[in-house]
Protein backbone atom coordinates (compact mmCIF):
# COMPACT_ATOMS: atom_id res chain seq x y z
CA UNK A 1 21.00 -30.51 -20.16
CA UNK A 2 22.65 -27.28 -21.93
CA UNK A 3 23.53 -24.42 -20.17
CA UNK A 4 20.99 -22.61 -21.06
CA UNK A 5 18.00 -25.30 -19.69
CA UNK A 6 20.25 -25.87 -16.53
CA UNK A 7 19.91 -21.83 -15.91
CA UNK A 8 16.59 -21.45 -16.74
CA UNK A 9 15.62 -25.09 -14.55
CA UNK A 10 17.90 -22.81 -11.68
CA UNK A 11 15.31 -20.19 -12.06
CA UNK A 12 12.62 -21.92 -12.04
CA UNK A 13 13.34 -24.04 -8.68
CA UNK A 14 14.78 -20.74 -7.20
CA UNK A 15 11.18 -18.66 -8.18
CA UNK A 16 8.87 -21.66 -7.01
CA UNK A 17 11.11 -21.95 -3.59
CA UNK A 18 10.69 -18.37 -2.80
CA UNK A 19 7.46 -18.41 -3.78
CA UNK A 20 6.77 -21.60 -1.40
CA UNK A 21 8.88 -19.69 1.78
CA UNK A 22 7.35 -16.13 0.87
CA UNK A 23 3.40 -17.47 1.64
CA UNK A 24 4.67 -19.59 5.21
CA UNK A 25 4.88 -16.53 6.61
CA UNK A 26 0.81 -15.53 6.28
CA UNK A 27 -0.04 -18.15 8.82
CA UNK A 28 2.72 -16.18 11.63
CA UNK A 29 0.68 -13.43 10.23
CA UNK A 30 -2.76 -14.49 11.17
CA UNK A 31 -1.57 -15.39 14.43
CA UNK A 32 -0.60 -11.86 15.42
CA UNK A 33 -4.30 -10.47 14.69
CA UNK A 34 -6.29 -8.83 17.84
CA UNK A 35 -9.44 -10.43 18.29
CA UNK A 36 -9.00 -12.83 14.65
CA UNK A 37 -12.55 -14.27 15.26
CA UNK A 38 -14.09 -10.79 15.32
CA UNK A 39 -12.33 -9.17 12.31
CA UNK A 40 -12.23 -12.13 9.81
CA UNK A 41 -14.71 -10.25 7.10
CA UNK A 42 -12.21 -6.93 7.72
CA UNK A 43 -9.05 -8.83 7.40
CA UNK A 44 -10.55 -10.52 3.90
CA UNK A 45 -11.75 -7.26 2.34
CA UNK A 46 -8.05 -5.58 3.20
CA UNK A 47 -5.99 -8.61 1.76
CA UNK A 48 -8.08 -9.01 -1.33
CA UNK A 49 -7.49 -5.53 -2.19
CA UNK A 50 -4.07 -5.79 -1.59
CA UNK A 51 -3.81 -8.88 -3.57
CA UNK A 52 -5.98 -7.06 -6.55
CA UNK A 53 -3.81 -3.43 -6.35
CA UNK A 54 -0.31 -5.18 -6.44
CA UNK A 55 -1.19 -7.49 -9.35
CA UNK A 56 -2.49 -4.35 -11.29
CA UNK A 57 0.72 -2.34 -10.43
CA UNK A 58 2.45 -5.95 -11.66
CA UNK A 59 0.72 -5.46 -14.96
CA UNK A 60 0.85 -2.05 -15.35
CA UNK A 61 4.96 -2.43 -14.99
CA UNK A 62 4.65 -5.43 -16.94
CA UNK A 63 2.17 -4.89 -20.30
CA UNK A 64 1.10 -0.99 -19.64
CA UNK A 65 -2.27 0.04 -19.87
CA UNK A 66 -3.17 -2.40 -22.71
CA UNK A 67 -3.37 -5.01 -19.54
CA UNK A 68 -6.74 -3.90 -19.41
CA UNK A 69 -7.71 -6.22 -22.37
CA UNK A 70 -6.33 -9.30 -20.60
CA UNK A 71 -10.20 -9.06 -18.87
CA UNK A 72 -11.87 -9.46 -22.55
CA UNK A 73 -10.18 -12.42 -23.20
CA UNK A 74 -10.79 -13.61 -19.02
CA UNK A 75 -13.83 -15.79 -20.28
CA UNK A 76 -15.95 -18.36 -18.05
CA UNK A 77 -13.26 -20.48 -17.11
CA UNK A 78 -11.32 -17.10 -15.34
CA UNK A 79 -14.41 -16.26 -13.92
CA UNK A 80 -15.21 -19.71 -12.07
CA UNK A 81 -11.12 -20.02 -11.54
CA UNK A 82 -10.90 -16.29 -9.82
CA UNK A 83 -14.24 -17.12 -7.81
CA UNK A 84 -12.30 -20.32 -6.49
CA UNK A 85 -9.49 -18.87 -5.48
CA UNK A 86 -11.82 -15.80 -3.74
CA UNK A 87 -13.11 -18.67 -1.55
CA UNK A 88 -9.92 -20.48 -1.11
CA UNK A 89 -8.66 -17.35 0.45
CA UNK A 90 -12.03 -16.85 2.26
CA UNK A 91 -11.73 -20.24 3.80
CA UNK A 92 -7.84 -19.92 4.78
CA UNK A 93 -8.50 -17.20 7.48
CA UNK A 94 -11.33 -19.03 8.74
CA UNK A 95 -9.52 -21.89 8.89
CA UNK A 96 -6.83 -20.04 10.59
CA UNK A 97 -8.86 -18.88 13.28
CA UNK A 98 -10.87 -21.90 13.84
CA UNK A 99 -8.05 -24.50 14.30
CA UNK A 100 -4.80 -24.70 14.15
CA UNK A 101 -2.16 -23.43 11.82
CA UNK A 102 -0.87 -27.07 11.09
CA UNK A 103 -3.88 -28.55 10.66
CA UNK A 104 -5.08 -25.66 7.71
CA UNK A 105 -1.69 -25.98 6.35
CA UNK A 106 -1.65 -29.94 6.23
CA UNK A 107 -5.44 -29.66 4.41
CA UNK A 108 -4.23 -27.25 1.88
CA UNK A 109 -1.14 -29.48 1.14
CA UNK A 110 -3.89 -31.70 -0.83
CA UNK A 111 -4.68 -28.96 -3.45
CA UNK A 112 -2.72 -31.33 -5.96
CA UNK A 113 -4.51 -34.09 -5.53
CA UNK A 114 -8.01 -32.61 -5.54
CA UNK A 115 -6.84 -30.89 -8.56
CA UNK A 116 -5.68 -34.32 -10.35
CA UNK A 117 -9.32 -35.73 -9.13
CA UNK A 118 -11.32 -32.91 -10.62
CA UNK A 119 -9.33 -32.64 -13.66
CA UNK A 120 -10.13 -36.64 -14.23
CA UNK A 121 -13.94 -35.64 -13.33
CA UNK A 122 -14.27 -32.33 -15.67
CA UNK A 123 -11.71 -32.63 -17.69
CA UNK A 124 -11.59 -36.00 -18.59
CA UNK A 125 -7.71 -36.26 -17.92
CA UNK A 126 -5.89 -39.53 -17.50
CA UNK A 127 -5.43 -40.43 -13.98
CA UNK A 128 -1.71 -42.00 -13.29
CA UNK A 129 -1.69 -45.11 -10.99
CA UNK A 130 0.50 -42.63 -8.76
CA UNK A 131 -2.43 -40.27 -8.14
CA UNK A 132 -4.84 -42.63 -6.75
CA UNK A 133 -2.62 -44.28 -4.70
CA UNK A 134 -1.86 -41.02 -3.40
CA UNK A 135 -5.39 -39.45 -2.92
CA UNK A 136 -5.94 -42.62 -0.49
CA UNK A 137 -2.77 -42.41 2.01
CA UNK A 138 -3.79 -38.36 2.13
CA UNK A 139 -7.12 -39.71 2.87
CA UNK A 140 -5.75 -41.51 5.89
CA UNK A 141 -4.24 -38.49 7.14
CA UNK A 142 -7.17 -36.12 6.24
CA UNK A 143 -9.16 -38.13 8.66
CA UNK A 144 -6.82 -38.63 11.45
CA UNK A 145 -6.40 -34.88 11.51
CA UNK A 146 -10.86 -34.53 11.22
CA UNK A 147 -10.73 -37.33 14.17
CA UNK A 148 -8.37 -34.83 16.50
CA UNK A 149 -10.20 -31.58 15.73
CA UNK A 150 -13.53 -33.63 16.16
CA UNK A 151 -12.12 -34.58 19.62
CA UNK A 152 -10.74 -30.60 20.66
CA UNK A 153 -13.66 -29.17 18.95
CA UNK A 154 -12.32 -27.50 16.41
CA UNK A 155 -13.82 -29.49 13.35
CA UNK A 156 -15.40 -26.53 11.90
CA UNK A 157 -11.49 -25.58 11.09
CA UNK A 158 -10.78 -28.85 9.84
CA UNK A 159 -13.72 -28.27 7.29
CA UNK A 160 -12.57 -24.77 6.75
CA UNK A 161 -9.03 -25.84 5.79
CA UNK A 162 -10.55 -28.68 3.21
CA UNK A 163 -12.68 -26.25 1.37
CA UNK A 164 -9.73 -24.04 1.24
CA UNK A 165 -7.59 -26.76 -0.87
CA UNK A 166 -11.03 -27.36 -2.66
CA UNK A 167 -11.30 -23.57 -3.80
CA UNK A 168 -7.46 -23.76 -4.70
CA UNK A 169 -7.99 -26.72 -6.69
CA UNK A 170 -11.16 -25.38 -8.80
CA UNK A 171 -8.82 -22.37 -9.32
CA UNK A 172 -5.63 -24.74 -10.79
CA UNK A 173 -7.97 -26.91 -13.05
CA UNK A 174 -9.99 -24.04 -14.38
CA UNK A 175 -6.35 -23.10 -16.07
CA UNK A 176 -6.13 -26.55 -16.92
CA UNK A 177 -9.56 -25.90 -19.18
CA UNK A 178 -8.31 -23.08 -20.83
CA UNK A 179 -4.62 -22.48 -20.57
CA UNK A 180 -4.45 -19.30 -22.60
CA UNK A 181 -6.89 -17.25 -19.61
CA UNK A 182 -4.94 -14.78 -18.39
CA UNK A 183 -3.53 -16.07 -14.81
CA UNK A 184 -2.85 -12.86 -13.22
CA UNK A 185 -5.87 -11.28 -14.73
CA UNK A 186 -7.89 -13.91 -13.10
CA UNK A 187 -6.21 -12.87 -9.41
CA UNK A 188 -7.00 -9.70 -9.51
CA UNK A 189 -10.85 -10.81 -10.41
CA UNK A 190 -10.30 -13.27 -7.06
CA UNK A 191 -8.98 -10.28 -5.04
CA UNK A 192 -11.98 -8.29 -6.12
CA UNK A 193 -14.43 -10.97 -5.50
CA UNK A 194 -13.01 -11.77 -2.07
CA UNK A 195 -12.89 -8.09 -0.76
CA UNK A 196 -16.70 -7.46 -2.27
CA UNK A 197 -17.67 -10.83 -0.69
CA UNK A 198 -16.36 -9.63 3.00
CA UNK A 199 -18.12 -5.76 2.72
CA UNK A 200 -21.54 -7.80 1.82
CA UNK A 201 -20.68 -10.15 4.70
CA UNK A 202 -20.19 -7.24 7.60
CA UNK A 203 -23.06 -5.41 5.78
CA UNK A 204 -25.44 -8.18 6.52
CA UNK A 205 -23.92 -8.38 9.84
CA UNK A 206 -24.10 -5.28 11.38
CA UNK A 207 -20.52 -4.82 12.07
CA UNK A 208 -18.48 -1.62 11.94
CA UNK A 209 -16.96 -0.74 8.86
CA UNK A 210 -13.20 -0.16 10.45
CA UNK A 211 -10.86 -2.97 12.61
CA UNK A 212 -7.53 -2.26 14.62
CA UNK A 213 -4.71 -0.85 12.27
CA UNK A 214 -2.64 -3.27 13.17
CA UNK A 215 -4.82 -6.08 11.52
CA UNK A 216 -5.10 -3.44 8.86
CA UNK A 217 -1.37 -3.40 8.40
CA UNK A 218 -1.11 -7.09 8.95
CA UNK A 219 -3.94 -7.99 6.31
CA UNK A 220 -1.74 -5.32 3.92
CA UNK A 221 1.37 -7.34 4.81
CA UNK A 222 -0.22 -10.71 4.14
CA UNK A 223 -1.91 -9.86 0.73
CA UNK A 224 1.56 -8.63 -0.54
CA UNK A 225 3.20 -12.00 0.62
CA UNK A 226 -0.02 -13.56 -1.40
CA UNK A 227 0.49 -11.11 -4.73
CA UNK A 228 4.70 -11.77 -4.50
CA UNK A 229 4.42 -15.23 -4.26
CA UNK A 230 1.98 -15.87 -7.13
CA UNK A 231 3.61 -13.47 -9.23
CA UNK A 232 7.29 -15.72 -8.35
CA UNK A 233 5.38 -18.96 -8.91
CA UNK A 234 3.69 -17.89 -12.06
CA UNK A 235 6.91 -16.67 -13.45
CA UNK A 236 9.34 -20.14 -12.57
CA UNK A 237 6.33 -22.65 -13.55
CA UNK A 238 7.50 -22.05 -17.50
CA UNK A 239 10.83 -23.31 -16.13
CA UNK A 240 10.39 -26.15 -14.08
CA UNK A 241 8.05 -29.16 -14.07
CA UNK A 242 5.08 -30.01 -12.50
CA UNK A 243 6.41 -32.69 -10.19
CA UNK A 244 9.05 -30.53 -8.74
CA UNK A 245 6.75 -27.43 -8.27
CA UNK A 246 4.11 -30.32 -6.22
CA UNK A 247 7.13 -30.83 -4.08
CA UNK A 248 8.31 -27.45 -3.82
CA UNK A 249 4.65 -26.37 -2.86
CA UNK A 250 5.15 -28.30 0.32
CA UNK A 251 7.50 -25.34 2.10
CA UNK A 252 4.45 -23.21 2.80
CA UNK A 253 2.80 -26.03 4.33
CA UNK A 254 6.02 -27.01 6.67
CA UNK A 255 7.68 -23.76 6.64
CA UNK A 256 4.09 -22.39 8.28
CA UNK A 257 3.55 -25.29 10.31
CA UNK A 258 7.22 -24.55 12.18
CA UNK A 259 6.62 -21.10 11.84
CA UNK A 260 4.12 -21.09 14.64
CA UNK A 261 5.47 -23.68 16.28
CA UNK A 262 9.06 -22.25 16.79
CA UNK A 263 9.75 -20.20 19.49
CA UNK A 264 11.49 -17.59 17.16
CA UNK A 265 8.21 -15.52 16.44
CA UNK A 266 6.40 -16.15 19.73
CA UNK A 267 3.28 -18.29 18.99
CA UNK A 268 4.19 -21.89 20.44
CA UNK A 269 1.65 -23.22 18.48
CA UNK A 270 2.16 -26.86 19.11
CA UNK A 271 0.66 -29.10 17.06
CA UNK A 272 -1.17 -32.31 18.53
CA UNK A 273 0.77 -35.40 18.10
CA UNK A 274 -1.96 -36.80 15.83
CA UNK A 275 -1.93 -33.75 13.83
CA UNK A 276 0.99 -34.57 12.53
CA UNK A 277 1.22 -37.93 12.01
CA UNK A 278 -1.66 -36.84 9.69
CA UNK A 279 0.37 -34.13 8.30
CA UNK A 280 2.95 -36.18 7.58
CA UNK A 281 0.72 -38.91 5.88
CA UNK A 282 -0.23 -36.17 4.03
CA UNK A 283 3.17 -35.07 3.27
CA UNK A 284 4.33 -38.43 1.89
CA UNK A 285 1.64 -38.90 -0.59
CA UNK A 286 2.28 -35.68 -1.98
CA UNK A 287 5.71 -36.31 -2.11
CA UNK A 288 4.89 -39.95 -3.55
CA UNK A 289 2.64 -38.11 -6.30
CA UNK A 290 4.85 -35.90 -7.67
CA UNK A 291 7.90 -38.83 -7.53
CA UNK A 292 5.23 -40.53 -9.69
CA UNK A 293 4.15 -37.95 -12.27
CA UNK A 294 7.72 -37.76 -13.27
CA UNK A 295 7.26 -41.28 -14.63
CA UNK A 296 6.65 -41.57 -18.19
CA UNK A 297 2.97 -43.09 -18.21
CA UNK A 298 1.68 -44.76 -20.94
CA UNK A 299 -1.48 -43.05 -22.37
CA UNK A 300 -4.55 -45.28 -21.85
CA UNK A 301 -6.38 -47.19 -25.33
CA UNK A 302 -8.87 -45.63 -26.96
């Protein structure tokens, strides 16, 4: 490796790292809401306009005004990819508030695999040996974690947190389709989506238009640690591999999980035993995955 890769493969692990610590913090965040199951819809519409104004600002700094043609060339495949991601952040905070923080965070740490199972599906992209082997030991753990939430009554949070890796996942193989759509243009059109979404949602409802400003300034605080992440992420992945970005991805998931769990930020969210048993089933087929896909494979006969 020259000197040149080695600093650039540097940058790369450093950007995807941050990027990975940088979004553990939005479950903390959640936690600190007043009355979260009340203010979900209010919460959404102020993160997804957070998201959408910091990416723009991004762009702005980034391209100028000409970023404005990135949405010309956005095409179907941003479209479907930004309305995934809309939900996937939809279905976080309702995950959030449903169940706990480790078991959202252990369902979202299957994006991957859902991702190499739709591309196979859509896409028609070769499956490794590694990825099915891995889709069935998360399986285990998916269902250990369904089993406990099914037992505490908290299911509903368990199915929150698996459409929220699904919604992720249409997101990352939508890029897949068409990797020239513009990525960031295709957040903003998420952030949009998710923040029009939640002012239909508490139209239909009834609900008052305004929250507590400190959910205001937490949703503000939790849509820049969305934004700032993706934009680090987006930036290392021309650096580093897939494989190590899979495993990399994983510090959101335990870096939230011990977030709330810790003492240090005053949640003592303790997570069942079973919970993580199934997180760390979870865990170790993502970890096996990615170990995998760095493994030459040998493309399959036409």
């Amino acid at each position: 490796m020259t000197s040149d890769t080695s600093n650039k493969y540097f940058l790369g692990f450093f950007l995807a790292l941050a990027a990975g610590l940088i979004w553990s913090f939005g479950a903390p965040t959640i936690r600190y809401m007043i009355d979260a199951q009340i203010y979900q819809w209010h919460y959404l519409f102020c993160r997804g306009i957070t998201v959408a104004t910091i990416l723009v600002i991004f762009l702005l700094y980034k391209e100028g005004l000409s970023f404005h043609h990135n949405f010309k060339r956005v095409g179907l495949s941003g479209l479907l990819g930004g309305v995934g991601l809309a939900f996937a952040f939809i279905f976080f905070i309702f995950g959030m508030t449903f169940t706990t923080a480790a078991t959202t965070l252990f369902m979202i740490g299957t994006q991957p695999l859902f991702s190499g199972l739709f591309a196979y599906i859509f896409l028609r992209e070769y499956v490794r040996s590694a990825t099915v082997v891995a889709c069935v030991i998360s399986l285990l753990g998916m269902f250990l974690m369904a089993y406990n939430d099914w037992q505490a009554g908290t299911l509903l949070g368990w199915l929150f947190g698996l459409l929220c890796s699904i919604g992720f996942s249409v997101f990352a193989v939508t890029l897949r389709w068409r990797p020239d759509t513009p990525k960031f243009t295709t957040i903003i059109i998420a952030g949009i989506t998710c923040s029009l979404f939640s002012i239909i949602m508490i139209t239909i409802s009834g609900d008052e238009y305004t929250m507590p400003m400190r959910n205001v300034l937490l949703s503000m605080l939790h849509g820049s640690f969305v934004a700032v992440g993706l934009i680090c992420l987006s930036i290392g992945a021309r650096y580093l591999p897939a494989a190590e970005f899979m495993l990399l991805s994983l510090l959101e998931v335990v870096g939230g999980v011990l977030w709330c769990w810790m003492p240090i930020f005053g949640i003592n969210e303790v997570p069942s035993s079973v919970t993580l048993i199934g997180g760390a089933t979870i865990i170790f087929a993502i970890a096996y995955h990615a170990v995998g896909i760095r493994q030459p494979s040998t493309p399959p006969t036409l």
